[in-house]
Protein backbone atom coordinates (compact mmCIF):
# COMPACT_ATOMS: atom_id res chain seq x y z
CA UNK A 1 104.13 121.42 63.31
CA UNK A 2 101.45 119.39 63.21
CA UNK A 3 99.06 118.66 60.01
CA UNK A 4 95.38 118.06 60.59
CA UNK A 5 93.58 115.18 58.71
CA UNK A 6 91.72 117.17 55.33
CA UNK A 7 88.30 115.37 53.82
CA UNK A 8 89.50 116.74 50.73
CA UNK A 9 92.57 117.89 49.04
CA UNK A 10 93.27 118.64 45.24
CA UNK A 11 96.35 119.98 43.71
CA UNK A 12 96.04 121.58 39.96
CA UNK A 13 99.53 120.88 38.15
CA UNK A 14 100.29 121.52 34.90
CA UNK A 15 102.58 118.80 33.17
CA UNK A 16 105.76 120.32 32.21
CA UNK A 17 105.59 123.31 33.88
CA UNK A 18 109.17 123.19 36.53
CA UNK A 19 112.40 123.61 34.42
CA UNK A 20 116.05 123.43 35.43
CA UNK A 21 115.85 126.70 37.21
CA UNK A 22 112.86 126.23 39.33
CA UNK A 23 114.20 123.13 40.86
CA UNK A 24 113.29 124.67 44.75
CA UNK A 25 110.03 125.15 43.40
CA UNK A 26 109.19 121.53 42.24
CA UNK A 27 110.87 119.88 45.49
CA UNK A 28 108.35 122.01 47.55
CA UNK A 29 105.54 121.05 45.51
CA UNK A 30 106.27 117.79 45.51
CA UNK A 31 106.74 117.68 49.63
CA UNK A 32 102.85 118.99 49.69
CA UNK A 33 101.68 116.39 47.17
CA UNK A 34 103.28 113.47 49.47
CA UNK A 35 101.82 115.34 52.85
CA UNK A 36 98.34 115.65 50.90
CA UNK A 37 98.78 111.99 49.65
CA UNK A 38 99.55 110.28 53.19
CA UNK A 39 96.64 112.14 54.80
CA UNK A 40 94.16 111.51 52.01
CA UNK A 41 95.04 107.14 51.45
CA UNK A 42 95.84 106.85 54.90
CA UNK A 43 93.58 109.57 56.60
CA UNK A 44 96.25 110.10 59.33
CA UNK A 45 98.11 112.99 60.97
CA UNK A 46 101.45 113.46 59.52
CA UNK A 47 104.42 114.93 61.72
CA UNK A 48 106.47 117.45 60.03
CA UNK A 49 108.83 118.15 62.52
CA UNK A 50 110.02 116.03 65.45
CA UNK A 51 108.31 116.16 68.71
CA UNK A 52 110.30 116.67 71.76
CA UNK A 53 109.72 113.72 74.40
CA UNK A 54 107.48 114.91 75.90
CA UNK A 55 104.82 115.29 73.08
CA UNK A 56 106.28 111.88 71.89
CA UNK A 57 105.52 110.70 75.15
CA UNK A 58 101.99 112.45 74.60
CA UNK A 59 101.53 111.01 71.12
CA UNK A 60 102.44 106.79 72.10
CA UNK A 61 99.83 106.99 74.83
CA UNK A 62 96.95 108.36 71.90
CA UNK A 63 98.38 105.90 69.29
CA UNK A 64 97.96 102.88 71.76
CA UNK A 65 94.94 104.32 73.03
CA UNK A 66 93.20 105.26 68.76
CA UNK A 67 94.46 101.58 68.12
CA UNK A 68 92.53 99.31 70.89
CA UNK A 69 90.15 101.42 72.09
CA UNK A 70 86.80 99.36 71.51
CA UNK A 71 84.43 102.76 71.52
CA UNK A 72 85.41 104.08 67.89
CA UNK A 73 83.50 107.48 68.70
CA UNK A 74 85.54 108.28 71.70
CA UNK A 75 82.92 109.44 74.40
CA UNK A 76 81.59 111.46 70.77
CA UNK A 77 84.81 113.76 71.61
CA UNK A 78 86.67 115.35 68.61
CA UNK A 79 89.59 112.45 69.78
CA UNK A 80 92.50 114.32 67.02
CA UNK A 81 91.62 117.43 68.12
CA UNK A 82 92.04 116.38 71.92
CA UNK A 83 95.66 115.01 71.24
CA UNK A 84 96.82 118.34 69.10
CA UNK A 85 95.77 120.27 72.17
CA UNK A 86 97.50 117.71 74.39
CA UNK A 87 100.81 118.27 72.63
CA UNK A 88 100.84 121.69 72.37
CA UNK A 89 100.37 121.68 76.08
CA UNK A 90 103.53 119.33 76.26
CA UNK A 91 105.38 121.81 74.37
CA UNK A 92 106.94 123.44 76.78
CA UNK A 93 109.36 121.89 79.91
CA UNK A 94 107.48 120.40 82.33
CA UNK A 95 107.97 118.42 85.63
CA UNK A 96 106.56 114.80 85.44
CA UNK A 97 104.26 114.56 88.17
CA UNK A 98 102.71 118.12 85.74
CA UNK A 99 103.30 115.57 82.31
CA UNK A 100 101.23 112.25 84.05
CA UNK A 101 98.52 114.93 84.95
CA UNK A 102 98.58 116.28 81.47
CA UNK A 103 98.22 112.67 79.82
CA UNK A 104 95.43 111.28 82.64
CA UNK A 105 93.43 114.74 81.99
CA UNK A 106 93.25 113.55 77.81
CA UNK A 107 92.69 110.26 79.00
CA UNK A 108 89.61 111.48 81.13
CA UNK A 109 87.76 112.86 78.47
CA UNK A 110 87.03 109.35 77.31
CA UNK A 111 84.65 108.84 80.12
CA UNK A 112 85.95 105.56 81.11
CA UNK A 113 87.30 104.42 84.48
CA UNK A 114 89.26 101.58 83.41
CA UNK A 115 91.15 103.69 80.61
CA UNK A 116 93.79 105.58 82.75
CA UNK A 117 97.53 106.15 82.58
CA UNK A 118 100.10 104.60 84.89
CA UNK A 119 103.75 106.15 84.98
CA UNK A 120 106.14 103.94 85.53
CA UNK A 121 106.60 104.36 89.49
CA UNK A 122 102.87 103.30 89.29
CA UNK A 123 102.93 100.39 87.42
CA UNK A 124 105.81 99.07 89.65
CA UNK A 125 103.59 99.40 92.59
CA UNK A 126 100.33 97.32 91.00
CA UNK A 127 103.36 94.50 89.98
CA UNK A 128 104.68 94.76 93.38
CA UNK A 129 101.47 94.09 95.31
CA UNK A 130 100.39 91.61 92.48
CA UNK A 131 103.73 89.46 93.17
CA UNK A 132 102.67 89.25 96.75
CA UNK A 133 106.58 90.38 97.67
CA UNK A 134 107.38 93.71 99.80
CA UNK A 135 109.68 95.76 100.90
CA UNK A 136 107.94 98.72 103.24
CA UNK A 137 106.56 98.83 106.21
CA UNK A 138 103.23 97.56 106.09
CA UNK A 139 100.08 99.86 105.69
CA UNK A 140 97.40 99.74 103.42
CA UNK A 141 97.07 104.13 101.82
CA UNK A 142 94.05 106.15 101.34
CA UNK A 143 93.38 109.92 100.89
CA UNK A 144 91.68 112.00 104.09
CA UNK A 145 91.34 115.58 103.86
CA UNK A 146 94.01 115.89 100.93
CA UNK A 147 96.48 113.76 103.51
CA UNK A 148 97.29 109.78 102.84
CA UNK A 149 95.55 108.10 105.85
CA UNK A 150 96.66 104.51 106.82
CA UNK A 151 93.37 102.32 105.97
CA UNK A 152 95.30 99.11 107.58
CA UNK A 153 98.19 97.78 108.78
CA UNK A 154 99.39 94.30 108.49
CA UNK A 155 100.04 91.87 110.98
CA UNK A 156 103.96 91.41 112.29
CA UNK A 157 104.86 94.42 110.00
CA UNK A 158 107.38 97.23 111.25
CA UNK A 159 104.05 99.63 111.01
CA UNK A 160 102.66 97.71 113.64
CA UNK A 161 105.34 97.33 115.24
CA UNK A 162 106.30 101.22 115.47
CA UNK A 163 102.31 101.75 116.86
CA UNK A 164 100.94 102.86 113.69
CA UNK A 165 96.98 102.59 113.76
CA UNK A 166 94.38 102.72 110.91
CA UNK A 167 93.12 106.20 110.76
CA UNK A 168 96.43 108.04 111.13
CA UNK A 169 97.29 110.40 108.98
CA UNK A 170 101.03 110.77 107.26
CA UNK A 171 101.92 114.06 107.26
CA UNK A 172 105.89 114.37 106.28
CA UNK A 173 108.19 111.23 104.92
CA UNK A 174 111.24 111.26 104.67
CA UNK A 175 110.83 115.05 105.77
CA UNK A 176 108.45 115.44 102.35
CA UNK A 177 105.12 117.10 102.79
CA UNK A 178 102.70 114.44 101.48
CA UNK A 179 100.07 117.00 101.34
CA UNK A 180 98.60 116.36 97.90
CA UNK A 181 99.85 113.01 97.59
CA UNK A 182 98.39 109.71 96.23
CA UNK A 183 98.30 106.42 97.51
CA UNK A 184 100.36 105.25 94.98
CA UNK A 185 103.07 108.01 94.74
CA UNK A 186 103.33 107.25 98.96
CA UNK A 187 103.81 103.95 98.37
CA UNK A 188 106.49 103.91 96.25
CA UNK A 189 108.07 106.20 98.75
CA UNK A 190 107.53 103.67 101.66
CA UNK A 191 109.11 100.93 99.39
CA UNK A 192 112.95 100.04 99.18
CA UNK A 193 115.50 98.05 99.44
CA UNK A 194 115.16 95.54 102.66
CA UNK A 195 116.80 97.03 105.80
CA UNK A 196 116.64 100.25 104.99
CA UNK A 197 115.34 103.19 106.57
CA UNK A 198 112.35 105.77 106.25
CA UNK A 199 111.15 108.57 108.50
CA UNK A 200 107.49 109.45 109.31
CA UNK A 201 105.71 111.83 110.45
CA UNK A 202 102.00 110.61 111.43
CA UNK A 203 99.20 112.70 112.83
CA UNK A 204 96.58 110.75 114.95
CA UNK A 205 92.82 112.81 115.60
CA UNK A 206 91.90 111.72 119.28
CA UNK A 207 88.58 113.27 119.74
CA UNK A 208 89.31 117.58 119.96
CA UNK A 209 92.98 116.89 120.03
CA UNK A 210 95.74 115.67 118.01
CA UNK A 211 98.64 113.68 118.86
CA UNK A 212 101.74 113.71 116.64
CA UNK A 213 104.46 110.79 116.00
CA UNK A 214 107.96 110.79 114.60
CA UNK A 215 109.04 107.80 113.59
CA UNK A 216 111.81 106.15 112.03
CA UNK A 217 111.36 102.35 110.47
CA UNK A 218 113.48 99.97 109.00
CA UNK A 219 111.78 98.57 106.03
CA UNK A 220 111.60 94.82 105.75
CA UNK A 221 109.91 92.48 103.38
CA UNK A 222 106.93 90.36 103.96
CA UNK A 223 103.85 88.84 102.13
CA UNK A 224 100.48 90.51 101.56
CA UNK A 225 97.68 89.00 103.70
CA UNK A 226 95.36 88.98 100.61
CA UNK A 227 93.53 86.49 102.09
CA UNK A 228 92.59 85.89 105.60
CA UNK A 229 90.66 83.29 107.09
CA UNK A 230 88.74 82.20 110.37
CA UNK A 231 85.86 79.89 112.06
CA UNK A 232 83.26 80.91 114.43
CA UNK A 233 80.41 78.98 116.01
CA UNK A 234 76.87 80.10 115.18
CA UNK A 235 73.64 78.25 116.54
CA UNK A 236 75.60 75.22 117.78
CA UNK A 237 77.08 74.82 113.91
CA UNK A 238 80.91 75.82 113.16
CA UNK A 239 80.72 78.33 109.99
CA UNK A 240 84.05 78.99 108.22
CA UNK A 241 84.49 82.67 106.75
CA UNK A 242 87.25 83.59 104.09
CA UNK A 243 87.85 87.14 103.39
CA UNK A 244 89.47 88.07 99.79
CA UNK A 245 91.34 91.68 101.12
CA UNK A 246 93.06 92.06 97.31
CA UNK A 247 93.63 90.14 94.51
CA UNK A 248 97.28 88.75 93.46
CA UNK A 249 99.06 85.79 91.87
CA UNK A 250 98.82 83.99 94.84
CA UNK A 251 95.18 84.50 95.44
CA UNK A 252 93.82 81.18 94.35
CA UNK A 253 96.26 79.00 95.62
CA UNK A 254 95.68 81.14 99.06
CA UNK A 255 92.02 80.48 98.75
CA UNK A 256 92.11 76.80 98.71
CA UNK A 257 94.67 76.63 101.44
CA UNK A 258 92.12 78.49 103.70
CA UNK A 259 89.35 76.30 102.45
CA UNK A 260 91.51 73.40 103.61
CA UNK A 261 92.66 74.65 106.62
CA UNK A 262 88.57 75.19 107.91
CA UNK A 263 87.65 71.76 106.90
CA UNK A 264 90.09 70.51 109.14
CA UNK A 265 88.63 72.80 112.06
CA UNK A 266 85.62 71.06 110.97
């Protein structure tokens, strides 16, 4: 049970008034007086009972979110009332693809693209590709027609290796529909431990007609091409072109190594 913030609360008490035998009566009384006092000096929510984990899970994103967001209005949303509806909605068992959905929905309301929630599995896939360091197979994921669709595939990679183009679509892995799927829930199921194995199957469009693959690769690491470089010669004059593809903690010293490497082309 939850107990919403009050503008106001008074209590009349008469001094004197509980004796030896209305002990119960006092201890109640005296519960409501410290509720009424938190929420009136601290204007905060106060939890009465314990929240399952779910709704706790629920409540730390809104505390982390009520403490740094910088827009104190909250997209002019009633921002309490969004996270008591939130946790009633986490009341009840729920899978955790259904909880992450549940949390990103509140966090939607705020109107702000860069405010979102990452589950775990997520996070470790933006550390992963920020390191540089992989495990998979080599494709770059997008969403086609409610499908992940390969939007590249890197260079010397067991994708490209196994035939995989840009433009196919994955339909099964590991024998799991991946109907519905996001790039990042894919990923993490293309990722693993070096050596290992993971089946696909790929659908590739060739004008009326479609052409399916089954494959099976063996995952292997390698390094993100974040940054790709090359030199042409336009009107007589050699032109060097670097191309930032994403942004990690090798990025800069990537950069300058492709800056380097054109100078010496002259």
């Amino acid at each position: 049970i939850l107990v919403k913030k009050f503008s106001a609360l008074s209590f009349s008490i008469k001094k004197n008034t509980f004796s030896g035998s209305t002990k119960l009566n006092k201890a109640i009384t005296d519960a409501v007086i410290k509720i009424g006092f938190c929420i009136i000096l601290f204007n905060q929510p106060c939890e009465v009972l314990a929240l399952n984990g779910q709704q706790e899970q629920v409540a730390e994103v809104w505390r982390t979110v009520d403490k740094l967001y910088y827009d104190r209005t909250f997209n002019q949303i009633d921002w309490f009332d969004l996270r008591q509806k939130t946790i009633k909605s986490a009341q009840n068992p729920m899978g955790e693809r259904e909880l992450d959905m549940l949390i990103s929905n509140m966090l939607q309301q705020l109107g702000d693209i860069y405010t979102r929630y990452l589950p775990p599995s997520k996070y470790q896939t933006i550390v992963q590709n920020v390191s540089g360091e992989l495990a998979g197979i080599g494709i770059t994921i997008g969403i086609k027609d409610s499908f992940p669709v390969v939007l590249g595939v890197e260079s010397n990679t067991p994708a490209e290796k196994a035939g995989i183009r840009s433009g196919d679509l994955i339909m099964e892995c590991s024998g799991e529909d991946m109907e519905g799927y996001g790039p990042d829930e894919v990923a993490s199921l293309l990722r693993g431990p070096e050596g290992s194995r993971v089946g696909l199957k790929t659908k590739r469009i060739v004008g009326n007609s479609n052409k399916t693959f089954d494959l099976i690769l063996n995952r292997e690491k390698f390094k993100l091409q974040g940054v790709i470089s090359e030199t042409f010669n336009f009107q007589n004059k050699n032109i060097g072109v670097i191309k930032i593809k994403s942004f990690g903690a090798n990025t800069t010293n990537d950069v300058m190594s492709s800056l380097e490497k054109i100078r010496k082309e002259g």
